[in-house]
Structure formats: structure tokens, C-alpha cells
Protein backbone atom coordinates (compact mmCIF):
# COMPACT_ATOMS: atom_id res chain seq x y z
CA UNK A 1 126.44 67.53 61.27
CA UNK A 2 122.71 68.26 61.14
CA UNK A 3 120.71 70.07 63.59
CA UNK A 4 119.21 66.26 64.64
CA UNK A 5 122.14 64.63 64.56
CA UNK A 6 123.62 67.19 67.10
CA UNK A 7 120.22 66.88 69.39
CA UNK A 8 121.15 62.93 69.11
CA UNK A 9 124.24 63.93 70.42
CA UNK A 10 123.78 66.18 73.35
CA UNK A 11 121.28 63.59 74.21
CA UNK A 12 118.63 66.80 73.91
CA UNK A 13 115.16 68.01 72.25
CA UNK A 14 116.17 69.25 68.41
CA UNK A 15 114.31 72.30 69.91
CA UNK A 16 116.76 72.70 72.23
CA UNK A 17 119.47 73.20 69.72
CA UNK A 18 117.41 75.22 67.58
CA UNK A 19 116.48 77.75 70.38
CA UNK A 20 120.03 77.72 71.32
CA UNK A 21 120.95 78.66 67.51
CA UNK A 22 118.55 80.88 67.69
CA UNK A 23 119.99 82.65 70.82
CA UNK A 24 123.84 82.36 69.64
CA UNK A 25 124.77 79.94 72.17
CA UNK A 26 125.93 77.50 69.04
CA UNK A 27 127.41 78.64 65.77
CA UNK A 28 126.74 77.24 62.27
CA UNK A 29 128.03 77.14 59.25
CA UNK A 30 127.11 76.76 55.61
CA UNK A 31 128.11 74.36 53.56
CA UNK A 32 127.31 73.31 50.34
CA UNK A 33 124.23 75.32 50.55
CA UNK A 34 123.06 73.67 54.09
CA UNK A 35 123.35 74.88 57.32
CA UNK A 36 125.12 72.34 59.44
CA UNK A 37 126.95 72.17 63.07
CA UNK A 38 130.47 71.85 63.61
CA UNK A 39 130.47 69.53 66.59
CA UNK A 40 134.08 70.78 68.64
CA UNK A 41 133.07 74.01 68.15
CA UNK A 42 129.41 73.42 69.31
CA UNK A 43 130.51 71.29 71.97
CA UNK A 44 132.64 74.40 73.07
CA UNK A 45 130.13 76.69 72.74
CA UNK A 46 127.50 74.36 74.48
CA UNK A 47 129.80 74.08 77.71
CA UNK A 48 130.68 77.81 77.50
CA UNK A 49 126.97 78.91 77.26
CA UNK A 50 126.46 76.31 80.13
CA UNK A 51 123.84 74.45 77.46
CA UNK A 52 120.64 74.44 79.46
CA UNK A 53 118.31 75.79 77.62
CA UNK A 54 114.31 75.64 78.38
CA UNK A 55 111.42 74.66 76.06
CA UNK A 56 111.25 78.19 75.86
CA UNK A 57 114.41 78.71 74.61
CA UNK A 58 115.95 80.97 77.57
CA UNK A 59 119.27 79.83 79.00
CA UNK A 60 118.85 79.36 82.21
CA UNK A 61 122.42 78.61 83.85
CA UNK A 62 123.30 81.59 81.65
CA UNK A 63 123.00 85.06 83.52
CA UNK A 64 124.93 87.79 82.20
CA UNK A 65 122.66 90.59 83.81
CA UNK A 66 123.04 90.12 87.52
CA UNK A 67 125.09 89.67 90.73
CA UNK A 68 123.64 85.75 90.77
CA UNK A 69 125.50 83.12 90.01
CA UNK A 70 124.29 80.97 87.22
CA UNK A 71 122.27 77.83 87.93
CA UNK A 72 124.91 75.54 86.72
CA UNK A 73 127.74 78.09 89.57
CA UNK A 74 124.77 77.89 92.31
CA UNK A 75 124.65 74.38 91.96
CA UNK A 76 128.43 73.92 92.44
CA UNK A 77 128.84 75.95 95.34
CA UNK A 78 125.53 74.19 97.47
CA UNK A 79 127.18 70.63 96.57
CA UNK A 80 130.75 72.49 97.59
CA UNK A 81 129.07 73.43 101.05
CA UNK A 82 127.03 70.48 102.00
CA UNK A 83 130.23 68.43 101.47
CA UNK A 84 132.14 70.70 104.04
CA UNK A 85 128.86 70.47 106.09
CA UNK A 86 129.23 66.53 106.05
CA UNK A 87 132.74 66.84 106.67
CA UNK A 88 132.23 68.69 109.86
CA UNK A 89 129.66 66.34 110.98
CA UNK A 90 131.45 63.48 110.45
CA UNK A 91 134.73 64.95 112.36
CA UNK A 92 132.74 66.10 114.89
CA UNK A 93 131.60 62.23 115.04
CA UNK A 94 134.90 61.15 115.00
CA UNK A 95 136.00 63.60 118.09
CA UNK A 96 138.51 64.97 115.59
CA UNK A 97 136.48 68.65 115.41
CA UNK A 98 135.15 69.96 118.61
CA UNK A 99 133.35 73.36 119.00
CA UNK A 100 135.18 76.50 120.10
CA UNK A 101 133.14 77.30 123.06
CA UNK A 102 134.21 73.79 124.62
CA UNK A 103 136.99 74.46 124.09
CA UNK A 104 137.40 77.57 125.95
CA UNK A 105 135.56 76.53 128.78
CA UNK A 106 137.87 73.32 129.14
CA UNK A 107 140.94 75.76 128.70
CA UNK A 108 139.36 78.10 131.42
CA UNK A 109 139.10 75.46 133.68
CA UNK A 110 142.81 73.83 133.53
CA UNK A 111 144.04 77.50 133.95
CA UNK A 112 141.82 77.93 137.11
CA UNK A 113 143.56 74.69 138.56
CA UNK A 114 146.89 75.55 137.38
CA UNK A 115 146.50 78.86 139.47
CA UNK A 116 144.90 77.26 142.18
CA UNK A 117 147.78 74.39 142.44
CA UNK A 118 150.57 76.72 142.26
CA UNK A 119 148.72 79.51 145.21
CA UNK A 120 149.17 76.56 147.27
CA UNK A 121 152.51 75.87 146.83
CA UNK A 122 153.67 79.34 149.37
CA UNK A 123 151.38 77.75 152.47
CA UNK A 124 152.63 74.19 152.14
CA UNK A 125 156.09 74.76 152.01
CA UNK A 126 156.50 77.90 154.29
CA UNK A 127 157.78 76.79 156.99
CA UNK A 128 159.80 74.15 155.80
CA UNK A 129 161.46 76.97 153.93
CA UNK A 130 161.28 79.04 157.04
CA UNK A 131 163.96 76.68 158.33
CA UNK A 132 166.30 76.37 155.32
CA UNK A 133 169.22 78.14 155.13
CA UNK A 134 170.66 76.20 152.41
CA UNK A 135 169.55 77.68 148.74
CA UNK A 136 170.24 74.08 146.84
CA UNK A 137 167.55 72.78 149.62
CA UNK A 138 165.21 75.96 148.80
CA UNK A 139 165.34 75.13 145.44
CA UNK A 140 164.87 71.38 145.71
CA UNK A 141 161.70 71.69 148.20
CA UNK A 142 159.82 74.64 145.64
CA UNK A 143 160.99 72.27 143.01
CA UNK A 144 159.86 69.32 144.62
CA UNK A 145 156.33 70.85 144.96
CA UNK A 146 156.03 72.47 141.96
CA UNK A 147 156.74 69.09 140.45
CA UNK A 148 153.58 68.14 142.62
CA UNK A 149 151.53 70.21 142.07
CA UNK A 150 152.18 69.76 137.87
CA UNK A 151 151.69 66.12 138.61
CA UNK A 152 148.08 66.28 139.68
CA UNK A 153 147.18 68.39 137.12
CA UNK A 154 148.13 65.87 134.44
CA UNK A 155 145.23 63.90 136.71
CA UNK A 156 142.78 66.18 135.26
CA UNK A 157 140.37 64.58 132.67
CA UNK A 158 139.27 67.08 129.96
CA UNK A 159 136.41 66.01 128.31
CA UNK A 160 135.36 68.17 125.35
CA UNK A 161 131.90 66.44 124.74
């Protein structure tokens, strides 16, 4: 195929192919005297290369010299992030994520009132216990309040917004 029929199509500027001859981002071949482009080949070569080449013929999703991802690489991995980015948002939306520092502050408070609930338990039931000399009545009274005091806390609302 000819150098314009390959521009036609890449959809592209016929300088664009010819700069990215030029540069060795697309092989030819010879035949019959006249250079032409073997389209599978080119096609390869063109996704390899990355294809985007300038007016000015440099490549520029093409960096073989640096640390920095090409253009075409950069590109993937902003779209890659502002997807997780909207995914976060909208879970967060949804009440499905919720930050870590709520969290921890809800989880602070339920074990403060789980603490508090069960210090209680010894000055309540003291003197009933005081009294008891039976150990299956000991252990139904502390079980009885410690049933209690488990009870209320399921009362507790925790809101993590």
C-alpha cells in the first residue's frame, strides 16, 4: 500500500507517516521498484511505537530516554485514578466507604461505654451478691446484669457521618 493510502488509513496527515518512516517507527518495503507499506506490519509497528507523531515528526507518546511514562502510559494511569477517585466518591455517597478517622472515633466511643457499662456492674449487684451463698444464683445475677448492661449498648446509635 502507498504512503497515502496508509495516511487514508490511520485516518492521519501523509506527513505523519512519512516522519514516522523517517524515524523507524514503520517499516517499508520494496517492491517492484516502489517503496510501499505492508499494512499488519505497519499497523504493528504503529501501535508499538504508540503512533503519535507531531508535525514535527517527534514521537511524542514515545520516550525511551527517561523515568516518564509516555503520553499515551500517563494518560492511562490519570483516567485509571480519576475512576478510583469517582468510585470513592460515589461510595462515600452511598454510605458504603466511610473515612478511617470516623471510624476510630465511633470505635473509641463504643469501647468507652462498654467499659463504663461493665464498671458498673460490681456496685449494682454487690450486695445482692453479698447475700448469696448459692454459686448457680451468683452466676445468674452477674449474668443477668451483664446481659443488661450488653443490652443497652446495642441502644447505642453509631453514626459515621
Amino acid at each position: 500500500m502507498s504512503y497515502r493510502q496508509y495516511a487514508k488509513h490511520r485516518d492521519c496527515s501523509l506527513s505523519y507517516v512519512t516522519q514516522a518512516i523517517k524515524k523507524g517507527w514503520i517499516q517499508t518495503a520494496k517492491v517492484d521498484s516502489v517503496i510501499k507499506i505492508d499494512q499488519e506490519k505497519a499497523d504493528k509497528d504503529w501501535i508499538a511505537n504508540s503512533g503519535i507523531v507531531t508535525e514535527t515528526g517527534e514521537n511524542v507518546a514515545y520516550n525511551n530516554n527517561s523515568d516518564v511514562p509516555a503520553l499515551a502510559e500517563s494518560r492511562a494511569i490519570k483516567e485509571d485514578y480519576i475512576a478510583k477517585i469517582k468510585k470513592l466518591d460515589y461510595e462515600k455517597a452511598k454510605e458504603i466507604l466511610v473515612e478511617k478517622d470516623k471510624i476510630q472515633k465511633v470505635m473509641r466511643e463504643l469501647a468507652y461505654s462498654v467499659r463504663e457499662r461493665l464498671r458498673t456492674i460490681p456496685q449494682k449487684v454487690s450486695a445482692e451478691l453479698a447475700a448469696e451463698n448459692d454459686p448457680r444464683k451468683l452466676e445468674i445475677i452477674l449474668q443477668k446484669e451483664i446481659d443488661d448492661a450488653l443490652e443497652r449498648l446495642q441502644s447505642i446509635k453509631m453514626s459515621f457521618l
